[in-house]
N, C-alpha and C. Protein backbone atom coordinates (compact mmCIF):
# COMPACT_ATOMS: atom_id res chain seq x y z
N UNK A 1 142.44 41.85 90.59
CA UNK A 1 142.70 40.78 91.50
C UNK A 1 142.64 39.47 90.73
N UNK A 2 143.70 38.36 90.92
CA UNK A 2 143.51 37.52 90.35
C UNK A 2 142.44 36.45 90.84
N UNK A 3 142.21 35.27 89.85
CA UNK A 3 141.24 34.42 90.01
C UNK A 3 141.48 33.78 90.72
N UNK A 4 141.21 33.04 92.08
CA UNK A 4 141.66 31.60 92.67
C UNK A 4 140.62 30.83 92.91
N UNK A 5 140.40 29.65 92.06
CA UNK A 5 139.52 28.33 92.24
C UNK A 5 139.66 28.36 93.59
N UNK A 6 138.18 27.77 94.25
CA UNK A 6 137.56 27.14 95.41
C UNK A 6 137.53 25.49 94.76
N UNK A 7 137.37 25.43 93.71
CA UNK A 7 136.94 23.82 93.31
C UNK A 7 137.11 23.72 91.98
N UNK A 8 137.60 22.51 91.11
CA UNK A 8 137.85 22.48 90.13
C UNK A 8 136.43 22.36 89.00
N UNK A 9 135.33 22.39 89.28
CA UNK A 9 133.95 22.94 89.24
C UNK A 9 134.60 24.01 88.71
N UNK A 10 134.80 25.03 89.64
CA UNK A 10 134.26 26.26 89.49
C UNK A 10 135.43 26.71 88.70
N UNK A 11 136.56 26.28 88.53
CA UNK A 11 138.05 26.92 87.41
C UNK A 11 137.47 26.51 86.07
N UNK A 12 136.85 25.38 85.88
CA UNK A 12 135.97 25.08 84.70
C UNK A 12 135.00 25.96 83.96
N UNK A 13 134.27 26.45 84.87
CA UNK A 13 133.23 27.09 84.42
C UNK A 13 133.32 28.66 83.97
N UNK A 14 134.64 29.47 85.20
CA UNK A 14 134.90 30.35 84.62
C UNK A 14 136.18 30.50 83.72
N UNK A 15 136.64 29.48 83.32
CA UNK A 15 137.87 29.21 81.96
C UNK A 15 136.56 29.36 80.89
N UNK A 16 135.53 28.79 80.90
CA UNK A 16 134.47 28.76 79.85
C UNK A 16 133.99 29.92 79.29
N UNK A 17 133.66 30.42 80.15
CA UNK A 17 132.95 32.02 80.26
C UNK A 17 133.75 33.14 80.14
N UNK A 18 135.01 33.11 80.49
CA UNK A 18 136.18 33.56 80.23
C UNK A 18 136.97 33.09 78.48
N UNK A 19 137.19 32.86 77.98
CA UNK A 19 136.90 32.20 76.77
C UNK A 19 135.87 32.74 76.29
N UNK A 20 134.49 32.18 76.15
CA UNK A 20 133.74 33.65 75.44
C UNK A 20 133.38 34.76 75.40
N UNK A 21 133.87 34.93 76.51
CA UNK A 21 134.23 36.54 76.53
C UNK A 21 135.27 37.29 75.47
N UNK A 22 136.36 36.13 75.49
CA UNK A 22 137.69 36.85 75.14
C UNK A 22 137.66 36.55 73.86
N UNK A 23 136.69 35.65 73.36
CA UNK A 23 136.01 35.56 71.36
C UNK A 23 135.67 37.04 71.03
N UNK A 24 134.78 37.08 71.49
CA UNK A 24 134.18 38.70 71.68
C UNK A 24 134.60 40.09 71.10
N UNK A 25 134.51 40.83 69.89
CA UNK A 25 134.99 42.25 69.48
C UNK A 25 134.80 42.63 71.30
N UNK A 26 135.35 43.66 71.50
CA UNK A 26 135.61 44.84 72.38
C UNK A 26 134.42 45.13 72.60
N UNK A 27 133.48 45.61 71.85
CA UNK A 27 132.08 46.34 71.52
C UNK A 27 131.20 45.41 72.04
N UNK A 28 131.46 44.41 71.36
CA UNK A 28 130.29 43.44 72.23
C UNK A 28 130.43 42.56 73.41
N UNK A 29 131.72 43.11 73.67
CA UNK A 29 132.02 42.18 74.80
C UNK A 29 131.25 42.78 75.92
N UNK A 30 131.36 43.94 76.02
CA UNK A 30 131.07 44.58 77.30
C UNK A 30 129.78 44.60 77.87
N UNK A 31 128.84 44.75 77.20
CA UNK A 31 126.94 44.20 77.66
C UNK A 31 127.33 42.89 78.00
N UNK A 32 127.81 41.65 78.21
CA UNK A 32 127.51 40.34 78.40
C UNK A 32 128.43 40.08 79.63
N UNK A 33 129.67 41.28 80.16
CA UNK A 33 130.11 41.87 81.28
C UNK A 33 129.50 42.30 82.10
N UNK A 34 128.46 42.99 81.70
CA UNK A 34 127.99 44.22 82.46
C UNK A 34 126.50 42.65 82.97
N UNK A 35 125.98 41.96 82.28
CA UNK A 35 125.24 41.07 82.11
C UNK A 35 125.32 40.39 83.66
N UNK A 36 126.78 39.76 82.94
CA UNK A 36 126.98 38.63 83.85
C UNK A 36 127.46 39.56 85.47
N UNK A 37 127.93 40.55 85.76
CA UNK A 37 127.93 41.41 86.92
C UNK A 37 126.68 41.60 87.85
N UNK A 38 125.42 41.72 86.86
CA UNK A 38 124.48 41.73 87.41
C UNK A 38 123.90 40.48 87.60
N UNK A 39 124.20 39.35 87.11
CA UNK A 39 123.45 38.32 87.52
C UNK A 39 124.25 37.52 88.36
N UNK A 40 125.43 37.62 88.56
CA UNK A 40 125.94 36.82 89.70
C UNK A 40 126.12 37.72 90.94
N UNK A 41 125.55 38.63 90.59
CA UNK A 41 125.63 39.41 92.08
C UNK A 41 124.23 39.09 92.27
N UNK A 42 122.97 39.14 91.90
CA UNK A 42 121.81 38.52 92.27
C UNK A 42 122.39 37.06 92.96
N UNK A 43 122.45 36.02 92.09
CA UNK A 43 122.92 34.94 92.53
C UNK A 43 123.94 34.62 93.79
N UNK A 44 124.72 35.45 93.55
CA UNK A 44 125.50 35.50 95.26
C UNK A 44 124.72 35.29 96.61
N UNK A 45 123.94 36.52 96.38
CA UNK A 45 122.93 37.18 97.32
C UNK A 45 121.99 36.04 97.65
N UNK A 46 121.19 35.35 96.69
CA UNK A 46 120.37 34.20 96.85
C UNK A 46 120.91 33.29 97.55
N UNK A 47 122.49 32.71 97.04
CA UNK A 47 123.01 31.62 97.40
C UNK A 47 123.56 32.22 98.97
N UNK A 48 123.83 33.29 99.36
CA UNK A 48 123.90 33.49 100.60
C UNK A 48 122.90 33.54 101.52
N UNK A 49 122.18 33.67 101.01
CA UNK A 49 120.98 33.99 101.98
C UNK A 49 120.56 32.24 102.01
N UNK A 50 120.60 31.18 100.95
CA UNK A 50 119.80 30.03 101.07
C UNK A 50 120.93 29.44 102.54
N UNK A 51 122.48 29.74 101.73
CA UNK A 51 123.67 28.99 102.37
C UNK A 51 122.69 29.18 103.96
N UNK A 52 122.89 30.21 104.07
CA UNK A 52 122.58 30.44 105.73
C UNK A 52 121.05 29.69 106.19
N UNK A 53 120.12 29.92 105.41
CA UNK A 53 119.03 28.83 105.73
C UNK A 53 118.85 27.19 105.97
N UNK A 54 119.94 26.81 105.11
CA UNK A 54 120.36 25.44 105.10
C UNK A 54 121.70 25.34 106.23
N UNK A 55 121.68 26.42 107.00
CA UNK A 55 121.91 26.19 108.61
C UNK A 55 123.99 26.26 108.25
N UNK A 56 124.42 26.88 107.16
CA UNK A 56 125.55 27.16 107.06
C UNK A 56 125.59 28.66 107.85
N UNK A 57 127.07 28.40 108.63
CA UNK A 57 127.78 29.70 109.62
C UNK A 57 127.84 30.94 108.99
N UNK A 58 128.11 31.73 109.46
CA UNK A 58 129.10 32.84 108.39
C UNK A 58 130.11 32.94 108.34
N UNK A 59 130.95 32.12 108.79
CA UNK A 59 132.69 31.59 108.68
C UNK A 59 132.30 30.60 107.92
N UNK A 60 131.59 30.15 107.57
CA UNK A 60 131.84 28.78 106.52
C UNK A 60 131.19 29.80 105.28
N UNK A 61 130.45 30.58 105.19
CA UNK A 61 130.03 31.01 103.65
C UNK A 61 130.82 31.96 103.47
N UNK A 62 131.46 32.58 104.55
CA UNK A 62 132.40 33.42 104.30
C UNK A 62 133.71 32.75 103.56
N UNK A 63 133.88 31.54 104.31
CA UNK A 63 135.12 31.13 103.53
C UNK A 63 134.83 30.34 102.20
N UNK A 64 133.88 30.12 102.07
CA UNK A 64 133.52 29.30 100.67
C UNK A 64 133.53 31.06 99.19
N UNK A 65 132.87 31.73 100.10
CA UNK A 65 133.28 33.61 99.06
C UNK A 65 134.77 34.21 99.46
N UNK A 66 135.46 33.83 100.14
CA UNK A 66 136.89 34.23 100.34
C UNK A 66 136.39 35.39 100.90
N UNK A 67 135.86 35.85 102.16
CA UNK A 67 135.39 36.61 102.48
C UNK A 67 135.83 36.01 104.15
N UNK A 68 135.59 37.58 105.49
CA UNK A 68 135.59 37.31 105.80
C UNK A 68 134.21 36.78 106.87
N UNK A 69 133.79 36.15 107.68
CA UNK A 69 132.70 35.93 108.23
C UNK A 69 131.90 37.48 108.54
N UNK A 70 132.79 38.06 109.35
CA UNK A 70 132.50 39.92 109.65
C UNK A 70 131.72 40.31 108.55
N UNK A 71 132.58 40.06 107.38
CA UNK A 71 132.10 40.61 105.91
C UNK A 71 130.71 40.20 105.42
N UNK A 72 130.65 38.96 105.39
CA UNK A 72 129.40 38.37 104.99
C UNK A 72 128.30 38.71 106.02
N UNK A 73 128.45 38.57 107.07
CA UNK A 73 127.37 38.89 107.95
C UNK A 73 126.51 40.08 108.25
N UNK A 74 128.34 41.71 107.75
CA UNK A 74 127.67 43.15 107.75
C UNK A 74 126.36 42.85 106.69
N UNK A 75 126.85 42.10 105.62
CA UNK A 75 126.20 42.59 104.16
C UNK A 75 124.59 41.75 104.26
N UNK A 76 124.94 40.95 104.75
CA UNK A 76 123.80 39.99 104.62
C UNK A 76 122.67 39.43 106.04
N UNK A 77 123.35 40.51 106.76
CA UNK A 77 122.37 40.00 108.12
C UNK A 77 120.80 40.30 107.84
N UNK A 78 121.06 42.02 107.51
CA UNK A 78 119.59 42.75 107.38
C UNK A 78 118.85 41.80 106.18
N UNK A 79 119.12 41.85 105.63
CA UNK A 79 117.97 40.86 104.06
C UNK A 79 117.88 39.08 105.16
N UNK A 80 118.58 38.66 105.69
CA UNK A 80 118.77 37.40 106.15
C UNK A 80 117.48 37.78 107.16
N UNK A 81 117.60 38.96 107.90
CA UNK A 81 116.33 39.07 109.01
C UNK A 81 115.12 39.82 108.21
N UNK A 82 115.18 40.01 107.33
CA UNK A 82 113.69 40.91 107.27
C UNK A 82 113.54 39.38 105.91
N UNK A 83 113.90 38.49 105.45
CA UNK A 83 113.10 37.39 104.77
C UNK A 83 113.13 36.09 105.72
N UNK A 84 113.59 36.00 107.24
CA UNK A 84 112.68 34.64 107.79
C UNK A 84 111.76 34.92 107.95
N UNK A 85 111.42 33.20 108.38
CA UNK A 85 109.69 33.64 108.72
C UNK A 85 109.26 33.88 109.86
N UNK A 86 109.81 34.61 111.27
CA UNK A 86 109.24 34.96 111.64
C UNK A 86 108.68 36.28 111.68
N UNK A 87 109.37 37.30 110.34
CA UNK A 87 109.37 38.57 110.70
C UNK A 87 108.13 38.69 109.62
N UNK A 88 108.50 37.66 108.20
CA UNK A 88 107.72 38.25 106.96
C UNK A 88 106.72 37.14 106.78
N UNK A 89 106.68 35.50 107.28
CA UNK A 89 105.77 35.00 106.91
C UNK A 89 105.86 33.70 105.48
N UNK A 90 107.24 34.50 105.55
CA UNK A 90 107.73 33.32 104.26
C UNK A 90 108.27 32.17 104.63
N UNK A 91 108.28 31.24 103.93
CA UNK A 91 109.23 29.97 103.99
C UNK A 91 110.71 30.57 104.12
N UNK A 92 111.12 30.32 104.98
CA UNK A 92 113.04 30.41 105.23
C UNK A 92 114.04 30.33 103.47
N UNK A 93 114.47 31.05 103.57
CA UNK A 93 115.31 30.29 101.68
C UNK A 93 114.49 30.06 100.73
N UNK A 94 113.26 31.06 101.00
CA UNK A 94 112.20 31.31 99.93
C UNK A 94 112.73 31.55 98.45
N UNK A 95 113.83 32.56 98.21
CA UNK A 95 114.13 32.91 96.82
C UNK A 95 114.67 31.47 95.92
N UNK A 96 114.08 31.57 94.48
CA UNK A 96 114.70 30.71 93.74
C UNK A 96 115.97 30.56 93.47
N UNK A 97 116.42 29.60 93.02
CA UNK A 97 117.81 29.75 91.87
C UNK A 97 118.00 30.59 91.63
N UNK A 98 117.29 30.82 90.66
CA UNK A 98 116.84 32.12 89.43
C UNK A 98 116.91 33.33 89.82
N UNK A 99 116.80 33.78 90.97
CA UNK A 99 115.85 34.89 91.42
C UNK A 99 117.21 36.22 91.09
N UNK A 100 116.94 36.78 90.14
CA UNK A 100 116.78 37.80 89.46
C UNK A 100 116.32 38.59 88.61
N UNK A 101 116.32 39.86 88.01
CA UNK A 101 115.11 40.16 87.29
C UNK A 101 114.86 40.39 86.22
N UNK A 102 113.67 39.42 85.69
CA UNK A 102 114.12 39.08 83.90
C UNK A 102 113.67 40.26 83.25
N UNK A 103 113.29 41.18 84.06
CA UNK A 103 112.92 42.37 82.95
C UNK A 103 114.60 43.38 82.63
N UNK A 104 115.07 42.62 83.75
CA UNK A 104 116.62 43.74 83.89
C UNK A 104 117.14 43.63 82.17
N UNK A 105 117.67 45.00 81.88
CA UNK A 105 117.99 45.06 80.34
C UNK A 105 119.95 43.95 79.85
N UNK A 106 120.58 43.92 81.39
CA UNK A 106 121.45 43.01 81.61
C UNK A 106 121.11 41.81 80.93
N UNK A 107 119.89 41.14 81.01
CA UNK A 107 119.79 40.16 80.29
C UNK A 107 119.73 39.99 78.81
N UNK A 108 119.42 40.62 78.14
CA UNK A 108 119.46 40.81 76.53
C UNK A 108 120.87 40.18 75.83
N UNK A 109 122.06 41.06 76.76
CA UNK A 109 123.32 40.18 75.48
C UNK A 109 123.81 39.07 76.29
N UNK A 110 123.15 38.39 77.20
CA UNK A 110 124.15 37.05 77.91
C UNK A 110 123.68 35.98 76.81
N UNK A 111 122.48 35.42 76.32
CA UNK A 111 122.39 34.69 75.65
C UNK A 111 123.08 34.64 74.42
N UNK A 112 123.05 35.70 74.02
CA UNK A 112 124.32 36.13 72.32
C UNK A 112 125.55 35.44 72.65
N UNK A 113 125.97 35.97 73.73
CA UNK A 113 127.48 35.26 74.57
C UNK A 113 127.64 34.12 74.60
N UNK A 114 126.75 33.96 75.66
CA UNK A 114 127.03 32.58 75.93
C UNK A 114 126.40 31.61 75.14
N UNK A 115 126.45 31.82 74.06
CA UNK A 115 125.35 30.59 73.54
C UNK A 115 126.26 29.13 73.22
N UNK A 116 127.59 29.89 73.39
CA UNK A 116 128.68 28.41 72.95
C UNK A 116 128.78 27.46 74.07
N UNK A 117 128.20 28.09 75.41
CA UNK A 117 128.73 26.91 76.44
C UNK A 117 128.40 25.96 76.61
């Protein structure tokens, strides 16, 4: 599927990352693939779950992921209800930025990669 910018932000950032990827032997390209798969799917997940805390729809985060609202909502209702606070006790949009897991072995070749950006 091809790429389509939401914002000229974001055609930037993955022309960048795209680019060092495509420096990359074959061999080493693929851990910093497999890397970045796992960490922006963490990051999705966070940023969906905050989107919706900071009182965004699921037609608006749906359309900001080219998704449809239906879509975002199957995937993300259950984690959206078992982390407010009235069920668990947490602050609403508790997870960090960050929040993925630095022991995951995904992380080892992103820094090799990306170290040009």
């Amino acid at each position: 599927m091809p790429y389509r910018s939401v914002t000229p932000v974001a055609t930037q950032v993955v022309a960048r990352i795209m680019a060092v990827l495509d420096e990359l032997p074959t061999g080493e390209g693929l851990p910093p693939v497999r890397s970045l798969a796992v960490l922006l799917g963490a990051r999705r997940d966070a940023s969906v779950l905050r989107a919706g805390a900071d009182g965004f729809s699921w037609g608006e985060i749906g359309d900001r992921l080219r998704m449809s609202h239906q879509s975002v909502w199957s995937r993300y209702r259950i984690e959206e209800q078992e982390r407010s606070p009235e069920s668990s006790g947490a602050r609403s949009g508790h997870r960090s930025r960050d929040h993925a897991h630095p022991s995951c072995a995904a992380y080892s070749a992103l820094p090799r990669a990306l170290s040009g950006l």
